[in-house]
C-alpha atoms as a PDB file:
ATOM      1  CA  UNK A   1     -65.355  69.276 -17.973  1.00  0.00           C
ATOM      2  CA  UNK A   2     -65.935  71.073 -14.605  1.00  0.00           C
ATOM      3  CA  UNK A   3     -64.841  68.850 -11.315  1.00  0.00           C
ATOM      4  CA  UNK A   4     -67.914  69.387  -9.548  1.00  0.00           C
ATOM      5  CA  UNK A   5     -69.395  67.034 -12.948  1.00  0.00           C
ATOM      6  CA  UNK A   6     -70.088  63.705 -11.323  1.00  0.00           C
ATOM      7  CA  UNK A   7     -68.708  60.677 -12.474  1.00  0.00           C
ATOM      8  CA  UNK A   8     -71.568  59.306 -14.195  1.00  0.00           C
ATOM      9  CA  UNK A   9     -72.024  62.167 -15.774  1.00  0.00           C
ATOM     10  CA  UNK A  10     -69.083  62.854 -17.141  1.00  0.00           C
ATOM     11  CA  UNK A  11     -69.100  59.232 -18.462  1.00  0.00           C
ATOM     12  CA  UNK A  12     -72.396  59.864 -20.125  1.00  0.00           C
ATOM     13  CA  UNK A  13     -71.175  63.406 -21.408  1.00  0.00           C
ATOM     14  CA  UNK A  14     -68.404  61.761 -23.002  1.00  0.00           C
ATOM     15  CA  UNK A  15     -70.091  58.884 -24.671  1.00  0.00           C
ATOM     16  CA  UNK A  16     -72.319  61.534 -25.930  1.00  0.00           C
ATOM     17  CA  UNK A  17     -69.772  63.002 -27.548  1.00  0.00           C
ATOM     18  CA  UNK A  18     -68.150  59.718 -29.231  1.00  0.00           C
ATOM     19  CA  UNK A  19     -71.841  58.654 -30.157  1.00  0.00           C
ATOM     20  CA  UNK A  20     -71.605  55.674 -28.522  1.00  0.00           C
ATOM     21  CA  UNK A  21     -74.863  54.240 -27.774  1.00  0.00           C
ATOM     22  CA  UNK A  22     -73.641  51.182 -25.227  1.00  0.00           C
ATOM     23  CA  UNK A  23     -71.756  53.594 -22.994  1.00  0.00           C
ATOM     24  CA  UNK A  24     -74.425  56.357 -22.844  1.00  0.00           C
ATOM     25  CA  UNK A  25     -76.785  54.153 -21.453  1.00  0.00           C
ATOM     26  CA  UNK A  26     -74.278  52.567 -18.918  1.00  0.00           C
ATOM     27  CA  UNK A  27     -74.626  55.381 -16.267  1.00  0.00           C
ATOM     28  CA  UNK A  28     -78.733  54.815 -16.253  1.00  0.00           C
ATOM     29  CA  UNK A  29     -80.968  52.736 -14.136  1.00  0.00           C
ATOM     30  CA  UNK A  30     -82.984  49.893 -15.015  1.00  0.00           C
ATOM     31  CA  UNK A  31     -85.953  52.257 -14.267  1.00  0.00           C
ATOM     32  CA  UNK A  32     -84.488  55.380 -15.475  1.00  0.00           C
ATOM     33  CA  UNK A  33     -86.839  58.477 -16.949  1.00  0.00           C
ATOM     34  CA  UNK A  34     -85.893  60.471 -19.851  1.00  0.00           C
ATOM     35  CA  UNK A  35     -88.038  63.585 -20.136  1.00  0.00           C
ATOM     36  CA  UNK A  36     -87.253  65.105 -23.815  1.00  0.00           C
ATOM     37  CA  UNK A  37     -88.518  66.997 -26.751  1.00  0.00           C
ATOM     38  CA  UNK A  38     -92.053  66.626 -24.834  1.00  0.00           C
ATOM     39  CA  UNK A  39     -91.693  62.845 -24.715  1.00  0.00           C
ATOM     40  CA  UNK A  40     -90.849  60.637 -21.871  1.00  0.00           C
ATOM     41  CA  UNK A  41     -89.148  57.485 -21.886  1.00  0.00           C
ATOM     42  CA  UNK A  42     -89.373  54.810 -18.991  1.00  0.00           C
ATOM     43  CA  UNK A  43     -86.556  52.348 -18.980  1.00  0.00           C
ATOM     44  CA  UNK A  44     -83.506  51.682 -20.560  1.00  0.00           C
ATOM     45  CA  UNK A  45     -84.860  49.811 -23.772  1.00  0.00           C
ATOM     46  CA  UNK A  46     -87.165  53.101 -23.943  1.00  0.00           C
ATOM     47  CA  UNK A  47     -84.135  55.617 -22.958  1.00  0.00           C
ATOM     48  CA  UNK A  48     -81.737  53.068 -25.514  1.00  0.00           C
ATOM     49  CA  UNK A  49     -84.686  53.794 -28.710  1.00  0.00           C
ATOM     50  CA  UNK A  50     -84.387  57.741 -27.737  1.00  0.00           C
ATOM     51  CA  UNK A  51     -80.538  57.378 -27.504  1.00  0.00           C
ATOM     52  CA  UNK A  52     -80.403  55.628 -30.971  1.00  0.00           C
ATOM     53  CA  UNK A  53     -83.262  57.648 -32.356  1.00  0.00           C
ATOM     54  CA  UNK A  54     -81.693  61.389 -31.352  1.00  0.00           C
ATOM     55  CA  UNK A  55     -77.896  59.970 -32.053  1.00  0.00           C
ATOM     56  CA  UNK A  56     -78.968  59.291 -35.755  1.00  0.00           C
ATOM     57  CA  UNK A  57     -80.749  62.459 -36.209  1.00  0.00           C
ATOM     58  CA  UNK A  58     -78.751  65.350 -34.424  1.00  0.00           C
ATOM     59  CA  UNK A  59     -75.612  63.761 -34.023  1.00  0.00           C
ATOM     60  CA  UNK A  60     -74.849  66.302 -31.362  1.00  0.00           C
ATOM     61  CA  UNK A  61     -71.783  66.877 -28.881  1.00  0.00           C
ATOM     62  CA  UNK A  62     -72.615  69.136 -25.974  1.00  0.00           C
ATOM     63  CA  UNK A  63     -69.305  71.026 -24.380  1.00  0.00           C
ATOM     64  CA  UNK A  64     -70.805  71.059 -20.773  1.00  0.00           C
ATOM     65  CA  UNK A  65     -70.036  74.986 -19.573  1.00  0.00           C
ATOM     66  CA  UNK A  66     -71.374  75.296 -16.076  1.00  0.00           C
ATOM     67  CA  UNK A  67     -72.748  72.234 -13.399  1.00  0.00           C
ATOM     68  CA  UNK A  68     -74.618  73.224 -10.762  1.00  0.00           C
ATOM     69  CA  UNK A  69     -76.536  71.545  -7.643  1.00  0.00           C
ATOM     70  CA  UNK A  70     -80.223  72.116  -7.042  1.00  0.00           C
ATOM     71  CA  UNK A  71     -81.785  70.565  -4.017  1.00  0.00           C
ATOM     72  CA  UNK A  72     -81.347  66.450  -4.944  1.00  0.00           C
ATOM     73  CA  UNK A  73     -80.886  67.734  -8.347  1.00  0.00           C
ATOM     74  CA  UNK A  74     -77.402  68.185 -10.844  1.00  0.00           C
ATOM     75  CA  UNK A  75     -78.012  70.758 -13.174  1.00  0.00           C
ATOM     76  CA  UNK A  76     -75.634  70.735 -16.722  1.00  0.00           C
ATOM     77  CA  UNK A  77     -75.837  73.762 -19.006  1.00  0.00           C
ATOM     78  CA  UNK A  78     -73.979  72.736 -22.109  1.00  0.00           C
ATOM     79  CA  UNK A  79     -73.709  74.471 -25.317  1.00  0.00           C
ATOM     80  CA  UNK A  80     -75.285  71.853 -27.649  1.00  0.00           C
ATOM     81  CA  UNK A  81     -74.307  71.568 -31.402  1.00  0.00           C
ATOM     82  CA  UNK A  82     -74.931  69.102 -34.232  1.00  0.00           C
ATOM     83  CA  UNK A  83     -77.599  68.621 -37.625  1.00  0.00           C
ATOM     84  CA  UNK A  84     -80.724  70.703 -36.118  1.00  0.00           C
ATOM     85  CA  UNK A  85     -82.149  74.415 -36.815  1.00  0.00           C
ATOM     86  CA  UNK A  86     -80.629  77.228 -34.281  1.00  0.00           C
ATOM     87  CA  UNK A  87     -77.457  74.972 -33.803  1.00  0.00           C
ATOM     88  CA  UNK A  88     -75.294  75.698 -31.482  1.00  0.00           C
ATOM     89  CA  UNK A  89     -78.069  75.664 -28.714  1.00  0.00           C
ATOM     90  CA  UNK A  90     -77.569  75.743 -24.540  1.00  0.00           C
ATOM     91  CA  UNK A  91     -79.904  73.788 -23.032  1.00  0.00           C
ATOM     92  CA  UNK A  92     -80.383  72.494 -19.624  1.00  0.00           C
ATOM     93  CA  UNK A  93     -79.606  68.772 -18.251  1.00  0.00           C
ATOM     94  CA  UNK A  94     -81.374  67.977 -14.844  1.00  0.00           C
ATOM     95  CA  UNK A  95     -80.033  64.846 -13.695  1.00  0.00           C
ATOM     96  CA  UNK A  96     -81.573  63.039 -10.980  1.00  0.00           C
ATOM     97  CA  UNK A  97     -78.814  60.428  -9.197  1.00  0.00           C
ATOM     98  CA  UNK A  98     -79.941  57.333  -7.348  1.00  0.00           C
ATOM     99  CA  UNK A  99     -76.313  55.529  -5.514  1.00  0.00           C
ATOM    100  CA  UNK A 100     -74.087  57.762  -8.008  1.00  0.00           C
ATOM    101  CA  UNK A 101     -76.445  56.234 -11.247  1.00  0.00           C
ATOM    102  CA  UNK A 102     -78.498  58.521 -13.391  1.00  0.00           C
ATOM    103  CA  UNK A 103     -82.633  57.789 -12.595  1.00  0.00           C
ATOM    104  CA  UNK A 104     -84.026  60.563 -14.317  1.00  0.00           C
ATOM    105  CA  UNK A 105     -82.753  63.116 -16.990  1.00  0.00           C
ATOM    106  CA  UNK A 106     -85.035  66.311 -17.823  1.00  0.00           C
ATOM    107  CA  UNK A 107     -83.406  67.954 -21.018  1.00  0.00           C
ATOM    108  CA  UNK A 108     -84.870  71.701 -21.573  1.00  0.00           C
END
Protein backbone atom coordinates (compact mmCIF):
# COMPACT_ATOMS: atom_id res chain seq x y z
CA UNK A 1 0.00 0.00 0.00
CA UNK A 2 1.06 3.64 -0.73
CA UNK A 3 2.75 5.57 2.50
CA UNK A 4 0.70 8.49 2.21
CA UNK A 5 -2.37 5.52 3.24
CA UNK A 6 -3.14 6.43 6.81
CA UNK A 7 -2.95 4.13 9.47
CA UNK A 8 -6.46 3.43 9.94
CA UNK A 9 -6.82 2.92 6.70
CA UNK A 10 -4.48 0.69 5.94
CA UNK A 11 -5.75 -1.35 8.96
CA UNK A 12 -9.20 -1.33 7.50
CA UNK A 13 -7.79 -2.10 3.89
CA UNK A 14 -6.19 -5.02 5.25
CA UNK A 15 -8.94 -6.51 7.28
CA UNK A 16 -10.84 -6.08 4.15
CA UNK A 17 -8.79 -8.18 2.53
CA UNK A 18 -8.62 -11.11 5.29
CA UNK A 19 -12.54 -10.70 5.63
CA UNK A 20 -12.39 -10.07 8.97
CA UNK A 21 -15.39 -8.44 10.22
CA UNK A 22 -14.03 -7.42 14.02
CA UNK A 23 -11.00 -5.63 12.62
CA UNK A 24 -12.78 -3.76 9.78
CA UNK A 25 -14.90 -2.11 12.04
CA UNK A 26 -12.06 -1.27 14.58
CA UNK A 27 -10.83 1.89 12.70
CA UNK A 28 -14.68 3.43 12.80
CA UNK A 29 -16.40 5.70 15.19
CA UNK A 30 -19.16 5.05 17.39
CA UNK A 31 -21.08 7.48 15.08
CA UNK A 32 -19.51 6.57 11.90
CA UNK A 33 -21.50 6.97 8.28
CA UNK A 34 -21.24 4.51 5.60
CA UNK A 35 -22.62 5.87 2.34
CA UNK A 36 -22.89 2.68 -0.14
CA UNK A 37 -24.68 1.05 -2.97
CA UNK A 38 -27.29 4.08 -2.40
CA UNK A 39 -27.73 3.13 1.25
CA UNK A 40 -26.43 4.77 4.30
CA UNK A 41 -25.57 3.30 7.46
CA UNK A 42 -25.32 5.30 10.85
CA UNK A 43 -23.29 3.58 13.48
CA UNK A 44 -21.23 0.80 13.95
CA UNK A 45 -24.01 -1.94 14.59
CA UNK A 46 -25.45 -0.37 11.18
CA UNK A 47 -21.80 -0.12 9.42
CA UNK A 48 -21.09 -3.95 11.30
CA UNK A 49 -24.75 -5.41 9.32
CA UNK A 50 -23.28 -3.72 5.92
CA UNK A 51 -19.77 -5.15 6.74
CA UNK A 52 -21.27 -8.69 7.34
CA UNK A 53 -23.92 -8.27 4.71
CA UNK A 54 -21.33 -7.12 1.64
CA UNK A 55 -18.43 -9.61 3.17
CA UNK A 56 -20.87 -12.61 2.56
CA UNK A 57 -21.97 -11.52 -0.76
CA UNK A 58 -18.89 -10.06 -2.74
CA UNK A 59 -16.24 -11.35 -0.78
CA UNK A 60 -14.05 -8.70 -2.29
CA UNK A 61 -10.25 -7.61 -1.75
CA UNK A 62 -9.48 -4.16 -3.08
CA UNK A 63 -5.50 -3.64 -4.04
CA UNK A 64 -5.57 0.16 -3.12
CA UNK A 65 -3.59 1.86 -6.38
CA UNK A 66 -3.49 5.56 -5.74
CA UNK A 67 -4.45 7.73 -2.17
CA UNK A 68 -4.99 11.06 -2.49
CA UNK A 69 -5.99 14.18 -0.15
CA UNK A 70 -9.00 16.33 -0.89
CA UNK A 71 -9.68 19.26 1.34
CA UNK A 72 -10.50 17.27 4.99
CA UNK A 73 -11.02 14.39 2.78
CA UNK A 74 -8.64 10.89 1.96
CA UNK A 75 -9.47 9.70 -1.26
CA UNK A 76 -8.58 5.61 -2.07
CA UNK A 77 -8.92 4.40 -5.66
CA UNK A 78 -8.56 0.67 -5.45
CA UNK A 79 -9.09 -1.85 -8.04
CA UNK A 80 -11.92 -3.91 -6.45
CA UNK A 81 -12.43 -7.68 -7.23
CA UNK A 82 -14.54 -10.52 -5.83
CA UNK A 83 -18.28 -12.56 -6.69
CA UNK A 84 -20.13 -9.46 -8.53
CA UNK A 85 -20.87 -8.61 -12.40
CA UNK A 86 -17.98 -6.30 -14.13
CA UNK A 87 -15.41 -7.71 -11.51
CA UNK A 88 -12.46 -6.36 -11.26
CA UNK A 89 -14.00 -2.80 -10.67
CA UNK A 90 -12.04 0.70 -9.41
CA UNK A 91 -14.05 2.50 -7.35
CA UNK A 92 -13.55 5.39 -5.13
CA UNK A 93 -13.16 5.39 -1.10
CA UNK A 94 -13.73 8.91 0.51
CA UNK A 95 -12.77 8.63 3.96
CA UNK A 96 -13.60 11.21 6.34
CA UNK A 97 -11.02 11.04 9.65
CA UNK A 98 -12.05 12.38 13.03
CA UNK A 99 -8.49 12.10 15.68
CA UNK A 100 -6.88 9.54 13.03
CA UNK A 101 -10.50 7.26 13.24
CA UNK A 102 -12.64 6.75 10.20
CA UNK A 103 -16.27 8.95 10.70
CA UNK A 104 -17.55 8.66 7.40
CA UNK A 105 -16.80 6.40 4.30
CA UNK A 106 -18.48 7.36 0.79
CA UNK A 107 -17.78 4.28 -1.58
CA UNK A 108 -18.50 5.29 -5.45
Amino acid sequence: MPATLPESLAAYFTAKNRHDIDAMLDPFLEDAVVEDEGQTRRGRAAIREWMEETTRKYRVTVEVIDVAEAEATTIVTGLVAGNFPGSPAQLRYAFTLDGGRIARLEIH
